[in-house]
Protein backbone atom coordinates (compact mmCIF):
# COMPACT_ATOMS: atom_id res chain seq x y z
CA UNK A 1 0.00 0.00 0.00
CA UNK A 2 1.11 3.41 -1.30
CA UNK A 3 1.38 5.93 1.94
CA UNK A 4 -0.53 9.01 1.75
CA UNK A 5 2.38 11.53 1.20
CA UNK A 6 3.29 9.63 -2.09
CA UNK A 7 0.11 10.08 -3.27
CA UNK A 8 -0.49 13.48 -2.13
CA UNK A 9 2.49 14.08 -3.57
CA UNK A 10 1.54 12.14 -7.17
CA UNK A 11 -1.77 14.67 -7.14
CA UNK A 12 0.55 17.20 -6.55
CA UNK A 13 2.64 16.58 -9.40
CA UNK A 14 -0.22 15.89 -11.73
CA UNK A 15 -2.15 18.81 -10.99
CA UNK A 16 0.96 21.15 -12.27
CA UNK A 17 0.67 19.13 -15.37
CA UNK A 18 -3.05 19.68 -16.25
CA UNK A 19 -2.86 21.64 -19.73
CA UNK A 20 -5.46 24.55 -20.56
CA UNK A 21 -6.21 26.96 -23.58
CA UNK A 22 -4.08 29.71 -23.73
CA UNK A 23 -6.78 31.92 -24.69
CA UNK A 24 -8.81 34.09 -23.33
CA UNK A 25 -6.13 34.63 -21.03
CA UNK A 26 -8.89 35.98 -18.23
CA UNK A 27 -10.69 32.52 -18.20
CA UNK A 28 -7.94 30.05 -18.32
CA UNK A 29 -5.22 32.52 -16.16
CA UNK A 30 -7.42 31.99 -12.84
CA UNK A 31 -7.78 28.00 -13.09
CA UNK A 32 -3.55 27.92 -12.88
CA UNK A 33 -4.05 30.48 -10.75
CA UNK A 34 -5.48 28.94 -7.94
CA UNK A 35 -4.71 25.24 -8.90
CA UNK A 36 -0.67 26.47 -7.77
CA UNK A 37 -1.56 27.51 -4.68
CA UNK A 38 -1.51 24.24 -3.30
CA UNK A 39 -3.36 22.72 -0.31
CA UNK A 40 -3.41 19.43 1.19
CA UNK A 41 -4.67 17.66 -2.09
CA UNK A 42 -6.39 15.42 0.47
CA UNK A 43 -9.45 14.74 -1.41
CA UNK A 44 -7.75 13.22 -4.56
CA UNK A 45 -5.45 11.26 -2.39
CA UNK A 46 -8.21 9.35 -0.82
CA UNK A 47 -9.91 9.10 -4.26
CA UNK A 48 -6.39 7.04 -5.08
CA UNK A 49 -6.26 5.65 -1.56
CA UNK A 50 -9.20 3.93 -1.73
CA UNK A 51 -8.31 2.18 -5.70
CA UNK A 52 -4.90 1.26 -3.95
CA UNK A 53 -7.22 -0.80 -0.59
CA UNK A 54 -8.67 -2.70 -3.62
CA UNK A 55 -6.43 -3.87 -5.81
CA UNK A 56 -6.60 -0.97 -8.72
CA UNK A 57 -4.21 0.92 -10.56
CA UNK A 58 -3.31 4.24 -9.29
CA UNK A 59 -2.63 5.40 -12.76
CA UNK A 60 -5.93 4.62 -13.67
CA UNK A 61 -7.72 7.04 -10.77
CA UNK A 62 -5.33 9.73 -11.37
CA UNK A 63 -8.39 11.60 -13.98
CA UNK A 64 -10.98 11.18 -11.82
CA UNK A 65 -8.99 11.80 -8.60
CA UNK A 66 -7.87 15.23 -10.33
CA UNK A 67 -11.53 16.10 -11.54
CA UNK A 68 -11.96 15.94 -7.85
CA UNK A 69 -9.24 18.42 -7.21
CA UNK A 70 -10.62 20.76 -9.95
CA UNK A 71 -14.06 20.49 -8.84
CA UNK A 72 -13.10 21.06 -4.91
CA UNK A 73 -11.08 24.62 -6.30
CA UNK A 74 -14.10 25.40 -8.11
CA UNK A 75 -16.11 25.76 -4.99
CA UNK A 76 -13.40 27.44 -2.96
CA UNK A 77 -13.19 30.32 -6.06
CA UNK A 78 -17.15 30.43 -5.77
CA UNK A 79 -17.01 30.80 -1.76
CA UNK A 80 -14.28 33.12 -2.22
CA UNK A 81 -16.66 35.50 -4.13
CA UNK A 82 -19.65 35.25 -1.54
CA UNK A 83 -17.23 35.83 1.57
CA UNK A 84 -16.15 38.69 -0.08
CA UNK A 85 -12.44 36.98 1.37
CA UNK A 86 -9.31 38.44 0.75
CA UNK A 87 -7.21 35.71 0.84
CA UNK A 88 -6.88 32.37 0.31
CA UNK A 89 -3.89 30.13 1.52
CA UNK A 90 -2.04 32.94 1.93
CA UNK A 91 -2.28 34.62 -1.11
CA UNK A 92 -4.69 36.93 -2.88
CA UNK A 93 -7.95 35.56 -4.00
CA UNK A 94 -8.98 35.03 -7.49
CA UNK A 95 -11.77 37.96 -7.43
CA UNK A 96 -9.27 40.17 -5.96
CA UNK A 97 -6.78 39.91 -8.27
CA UNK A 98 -9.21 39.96 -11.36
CA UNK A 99 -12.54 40.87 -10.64
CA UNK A 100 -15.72 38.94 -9.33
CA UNK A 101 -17.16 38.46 -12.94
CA UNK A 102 -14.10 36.65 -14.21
CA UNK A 103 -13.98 33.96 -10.97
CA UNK A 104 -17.45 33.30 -11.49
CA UNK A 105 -16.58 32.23 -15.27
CA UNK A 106 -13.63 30.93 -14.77
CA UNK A 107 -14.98 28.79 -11.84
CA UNK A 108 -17.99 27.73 -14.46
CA UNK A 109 -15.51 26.79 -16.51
CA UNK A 110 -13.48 25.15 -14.05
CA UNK A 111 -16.34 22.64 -13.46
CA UNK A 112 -16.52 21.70 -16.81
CA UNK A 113 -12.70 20.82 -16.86
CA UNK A 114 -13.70 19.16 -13.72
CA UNK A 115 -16.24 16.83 -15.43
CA UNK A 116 -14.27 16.69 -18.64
CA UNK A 117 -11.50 14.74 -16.26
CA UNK A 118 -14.28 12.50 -14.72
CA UNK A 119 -15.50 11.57 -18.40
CA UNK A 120 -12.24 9.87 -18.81
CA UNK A 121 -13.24 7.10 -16.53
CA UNK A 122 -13.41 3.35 -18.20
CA UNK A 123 -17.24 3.17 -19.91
CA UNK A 124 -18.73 0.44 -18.13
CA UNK A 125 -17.98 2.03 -14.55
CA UNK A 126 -18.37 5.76 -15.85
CA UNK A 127 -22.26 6.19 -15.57
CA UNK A 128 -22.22 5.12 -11.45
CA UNK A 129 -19.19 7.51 -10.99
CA UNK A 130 -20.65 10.13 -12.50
CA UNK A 131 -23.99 9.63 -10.85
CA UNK A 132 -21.94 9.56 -7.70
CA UNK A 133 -19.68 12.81 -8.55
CA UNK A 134 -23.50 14.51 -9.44
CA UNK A 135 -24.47 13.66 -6.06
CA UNK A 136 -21.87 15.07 -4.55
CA UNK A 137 -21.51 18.14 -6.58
CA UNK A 138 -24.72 19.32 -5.75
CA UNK A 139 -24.51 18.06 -2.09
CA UNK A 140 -21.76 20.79 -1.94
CA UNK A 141 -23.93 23.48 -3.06
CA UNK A 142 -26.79 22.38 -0.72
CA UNK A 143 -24.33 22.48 1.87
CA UNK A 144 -23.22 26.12 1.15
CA UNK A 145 -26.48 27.46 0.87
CA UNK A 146 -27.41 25.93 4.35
CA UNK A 147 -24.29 27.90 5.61
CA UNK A 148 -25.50 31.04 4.18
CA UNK A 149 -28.78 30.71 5.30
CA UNK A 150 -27.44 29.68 9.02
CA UNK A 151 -25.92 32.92 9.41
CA UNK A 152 -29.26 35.05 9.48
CA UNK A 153 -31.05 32.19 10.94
CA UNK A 154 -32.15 31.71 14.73
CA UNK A 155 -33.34 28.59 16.50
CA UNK A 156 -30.67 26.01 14.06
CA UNK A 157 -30.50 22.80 15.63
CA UNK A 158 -28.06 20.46 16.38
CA UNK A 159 -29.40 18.06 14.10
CA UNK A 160 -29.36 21.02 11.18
CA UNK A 161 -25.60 22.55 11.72
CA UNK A 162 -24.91 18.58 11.46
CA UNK A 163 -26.20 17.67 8.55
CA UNK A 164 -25.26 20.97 6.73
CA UNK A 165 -21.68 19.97 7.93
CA UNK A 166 -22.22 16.71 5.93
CA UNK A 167 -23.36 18.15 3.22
CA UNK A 168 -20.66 21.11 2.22
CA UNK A 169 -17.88 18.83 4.04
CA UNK A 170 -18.02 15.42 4.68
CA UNK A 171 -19.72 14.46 1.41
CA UNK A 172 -16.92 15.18 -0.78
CA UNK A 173 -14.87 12.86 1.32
CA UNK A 174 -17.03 9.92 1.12
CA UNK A 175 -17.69 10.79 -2.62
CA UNK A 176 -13.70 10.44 -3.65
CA UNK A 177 -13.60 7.41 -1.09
CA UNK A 178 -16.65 5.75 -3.32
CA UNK A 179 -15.14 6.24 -6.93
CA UNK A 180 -11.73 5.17 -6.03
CA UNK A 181 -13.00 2.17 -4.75
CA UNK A 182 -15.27 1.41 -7.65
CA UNK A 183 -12.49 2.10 -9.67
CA UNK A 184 -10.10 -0.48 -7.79
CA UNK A 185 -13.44 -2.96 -8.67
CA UNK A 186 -14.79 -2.96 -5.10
CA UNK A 187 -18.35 -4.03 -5.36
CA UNK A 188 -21.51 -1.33 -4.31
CA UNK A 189 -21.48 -2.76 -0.93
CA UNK A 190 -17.96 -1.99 0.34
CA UNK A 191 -17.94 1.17 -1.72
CA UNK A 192 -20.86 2.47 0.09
CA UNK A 193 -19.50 1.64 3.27
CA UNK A 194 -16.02 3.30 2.53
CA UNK A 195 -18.36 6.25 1.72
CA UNK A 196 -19.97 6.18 5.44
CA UNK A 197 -16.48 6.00 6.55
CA UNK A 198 -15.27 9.32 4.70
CA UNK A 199 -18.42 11.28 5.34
CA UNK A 200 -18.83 10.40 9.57
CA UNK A 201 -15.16 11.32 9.70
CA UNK A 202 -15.54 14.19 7.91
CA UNK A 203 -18.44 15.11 10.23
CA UNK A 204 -15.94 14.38 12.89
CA UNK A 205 -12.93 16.80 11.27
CA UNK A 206 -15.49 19.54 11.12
CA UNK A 207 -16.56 18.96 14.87
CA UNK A 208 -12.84 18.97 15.72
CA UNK A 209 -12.17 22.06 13.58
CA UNK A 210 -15.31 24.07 15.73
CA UNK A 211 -13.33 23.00 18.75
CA UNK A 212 -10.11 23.95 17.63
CA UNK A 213 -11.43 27.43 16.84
CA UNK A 214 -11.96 27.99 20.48
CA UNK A 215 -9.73 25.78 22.27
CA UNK A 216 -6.70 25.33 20.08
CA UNK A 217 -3.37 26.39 20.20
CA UNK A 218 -2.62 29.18 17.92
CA UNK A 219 0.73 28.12 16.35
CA UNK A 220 -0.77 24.44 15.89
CA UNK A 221 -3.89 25.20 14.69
CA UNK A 222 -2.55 27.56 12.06
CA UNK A 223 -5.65 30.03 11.91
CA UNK A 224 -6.84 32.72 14.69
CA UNK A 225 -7.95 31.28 18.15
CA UNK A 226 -11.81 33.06 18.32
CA UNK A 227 -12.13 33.20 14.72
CA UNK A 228 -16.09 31.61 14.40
CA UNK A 229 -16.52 33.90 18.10
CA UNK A 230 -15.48 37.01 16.73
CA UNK A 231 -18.15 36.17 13.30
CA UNK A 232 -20.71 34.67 15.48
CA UNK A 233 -20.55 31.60 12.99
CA UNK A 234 -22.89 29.17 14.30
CA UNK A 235 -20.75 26.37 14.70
CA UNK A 236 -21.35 23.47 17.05
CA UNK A 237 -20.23 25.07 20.18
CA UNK A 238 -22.11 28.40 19.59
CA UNK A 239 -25.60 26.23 19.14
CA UNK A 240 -25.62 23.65 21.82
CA UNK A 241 -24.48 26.95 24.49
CA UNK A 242 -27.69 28.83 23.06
CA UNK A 243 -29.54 25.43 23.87
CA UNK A 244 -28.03 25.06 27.15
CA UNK A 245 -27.31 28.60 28.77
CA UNK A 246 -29.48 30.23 31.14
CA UNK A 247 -30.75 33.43 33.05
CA UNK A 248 -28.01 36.01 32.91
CA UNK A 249 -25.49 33.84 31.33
CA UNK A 250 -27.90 33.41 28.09
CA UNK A 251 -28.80 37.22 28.32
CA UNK A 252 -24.94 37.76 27.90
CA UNK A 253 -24.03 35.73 25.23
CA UNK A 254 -27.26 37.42 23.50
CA UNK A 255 -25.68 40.54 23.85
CA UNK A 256 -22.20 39.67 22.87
CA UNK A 257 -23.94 38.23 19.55
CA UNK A 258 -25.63 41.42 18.91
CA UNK A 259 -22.57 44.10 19.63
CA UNK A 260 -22.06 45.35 15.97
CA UNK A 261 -18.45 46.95 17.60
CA UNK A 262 -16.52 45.18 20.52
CA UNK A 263 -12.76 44.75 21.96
CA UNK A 264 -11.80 40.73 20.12
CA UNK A 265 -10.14 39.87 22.96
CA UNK A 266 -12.52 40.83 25.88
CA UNK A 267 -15.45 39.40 23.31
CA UNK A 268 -13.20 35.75 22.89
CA UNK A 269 -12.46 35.67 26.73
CA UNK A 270 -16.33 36.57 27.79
CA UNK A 271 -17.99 33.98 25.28
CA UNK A 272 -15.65 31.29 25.94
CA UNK A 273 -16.20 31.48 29.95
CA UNK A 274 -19.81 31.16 29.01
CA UNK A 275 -19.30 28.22 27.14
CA UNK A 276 -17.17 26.94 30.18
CA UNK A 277 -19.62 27.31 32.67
CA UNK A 278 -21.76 24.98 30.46
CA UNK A 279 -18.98 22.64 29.33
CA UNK A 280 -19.36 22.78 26.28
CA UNK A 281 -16.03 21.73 25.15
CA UNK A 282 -17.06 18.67 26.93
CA UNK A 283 -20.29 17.70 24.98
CA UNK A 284 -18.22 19.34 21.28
CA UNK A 285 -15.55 16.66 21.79
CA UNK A 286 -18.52 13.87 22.63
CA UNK A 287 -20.44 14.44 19.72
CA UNK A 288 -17.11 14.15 17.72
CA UNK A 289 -15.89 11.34 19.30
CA UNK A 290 -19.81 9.77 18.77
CA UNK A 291 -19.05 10.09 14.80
CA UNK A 292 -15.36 8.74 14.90
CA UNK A 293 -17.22 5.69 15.97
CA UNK A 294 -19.99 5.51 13.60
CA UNK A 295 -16.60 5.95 10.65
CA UNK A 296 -14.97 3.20 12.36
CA UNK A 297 -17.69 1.10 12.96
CA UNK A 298 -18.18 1.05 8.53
CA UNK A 299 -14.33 0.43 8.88
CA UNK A 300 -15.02 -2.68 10.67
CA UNK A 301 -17.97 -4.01 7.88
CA UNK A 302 -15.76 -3.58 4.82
CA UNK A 303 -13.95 -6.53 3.54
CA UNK A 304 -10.81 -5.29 3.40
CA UNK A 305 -7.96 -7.48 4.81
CA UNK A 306 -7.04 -6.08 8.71
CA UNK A 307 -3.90 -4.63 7.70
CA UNK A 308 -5.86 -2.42 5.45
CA UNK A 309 -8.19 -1.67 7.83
CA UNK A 310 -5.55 -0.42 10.33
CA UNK A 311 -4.00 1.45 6.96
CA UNK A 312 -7.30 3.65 7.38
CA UNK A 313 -8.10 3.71 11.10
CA UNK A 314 -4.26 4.94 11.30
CA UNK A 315 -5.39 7.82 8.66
CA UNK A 316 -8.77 8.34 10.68
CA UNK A 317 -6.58 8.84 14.06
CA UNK A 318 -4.46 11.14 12.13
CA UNK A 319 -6.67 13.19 11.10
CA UNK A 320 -8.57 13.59 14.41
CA UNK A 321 -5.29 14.10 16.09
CA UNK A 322 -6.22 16.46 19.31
CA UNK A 323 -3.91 19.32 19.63
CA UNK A 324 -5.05 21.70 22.49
């Protein structure tokens, strides 16, 4: 079995190979544009990943795998545009540099290079991986809107932030997971399962990531400690303290919602003592831990020999590695 740095590192190396038109400059410029920046490339890996558990060719994933990668850079230049952000790893963001009109037609067109990669697939399995990468794709979308709509919204639940955390997260995870495996000639059954697997521990990641945001250690975590508490993003940990907070303690965090101005700081330190008092850290890191299981428990169904089994759960566990 391949490790995951090789094949990060084969998506990598592929991706700065893709070939598009010269011309117009404006449409094409963008794609290699934001395709250099980089990134993880974690999504294609497990697309390869999971043809490697089976049996397959690597080679043979490497289009679809990549049509993931385009697709996944497509959304990130669309959510770029409606977050009206700045940057993206690091460096300016596509409708900064250009304009908004050009990153929304050079993402459209980004989609289609996205599903001109997918096409390349083998005939008889390319129907079912489309249908799957359809899926998906519009999963995404769904998932983004929810998002958007969250953040005038009062009253989410639990069970609502969840599944909208499936939907523009975990999906695409247990999407790649699905086609590589169909690819390596998995049958439905263990495809579907590797699926469940990539989509409850992307539910998981997510969790972990809300947690992170509040209780993380700056240089480790890479991003702002207070980030979602300074934007009132309802994240986990925002929605079960609104379910759980009372008398003055709820009035407070009402308020601190509200303030249009505010000191960061004193807003990160007065939110987070609120959400101490409730321990809400506590039930976060439960709920994750609830949806490791559920991914590990479709681990355990698959028939996969136990060595790659462990392969995975060793990937699961290194992805939910805990640094506070």
């Amino acid at each position: 079995m391949r490790k995951l740095e090789e094949l990060q590192s084969l998506i990598a190396s592929s991706v700065a190979e893709l070939k598009f038109p010269e011309q117009p400059a404006d449409l094409y410029e963008p794609i290699r544009y934001i395709l250099a920046l980089g990134g993880k490339r974690m999504r294609p890996a497990l697309l390869l990943m999971a043809c490697d558990l089976f049996g397959g060719d690597v080679e043979a994933a490497l289009p679809p795998a990549l049509a993931i990668e385009v697709f996944h850079n497509f959304t990130l230049m669309h959510d770029d545009i409606m977050d009206n952000a700045p940057k993206r790893r690091g460096k300016t963001t596509v409708h900064e540099k250009w304009n908004s009109s050009v990153a929304i037609l050079s993402g459209d067109v980004m989609l289609i290079e996205g599903y001109k990669l997918m096409m390349q697939v083998p005939d008889d399995k390319l129907r079912t991986v489309l249908d799957i990468f359809n899926t998906t794709a519009a999963g995404v979308c769904e998932g983004q809107q929810w998002d958007m709509t969250f953040e005038t919204s009062t009253n989410i639940s639990i069970e609502e932030y969840i599944s909208m955390i499936r939907l523009k997260t975990a999906v695409v995870l247990g999407g790649a997971l699905k086609i590589g495996a169909l690819i390596g000639n998995a049958d439905m059954q263990d495809a579907e399962l590797l699926c469940s697997f990539g989509e409850y521990l992307g539910i998981a990641f997510q969790l972990q990531d809300d947690i992170l945001d509040v209780y993380g250690n700056p240089e480790k975590f890479g991003k702002q400690v207070g980030g979602d508490i300074l934007s009132n993003k309802k994240t986990y940990l925002l929605i079960k303290a609104l379910e759980l907070v009372k008398g003055t303690d709820a009035e407070e965090l009402g308020r601190w919602i509200t303030f249009a101005t505010f000191d960061p700081a004193e807003k990160v330190a007065a939110v987070t003592q609120i959400y101490n008092s409730v321990n809400i850290r506590q039930h976060a890191e439960t709920e994750m831990q609830a949806y490791a299981e559920k991914a590990f428990t479709a681990l355990d169904n698959i028939n996969l020999p136990e060595e790659s089994k462990q392969y995975l759960r060793n990937f699961a566990d290194g992805l939910l590695v805990r640094e506070y």
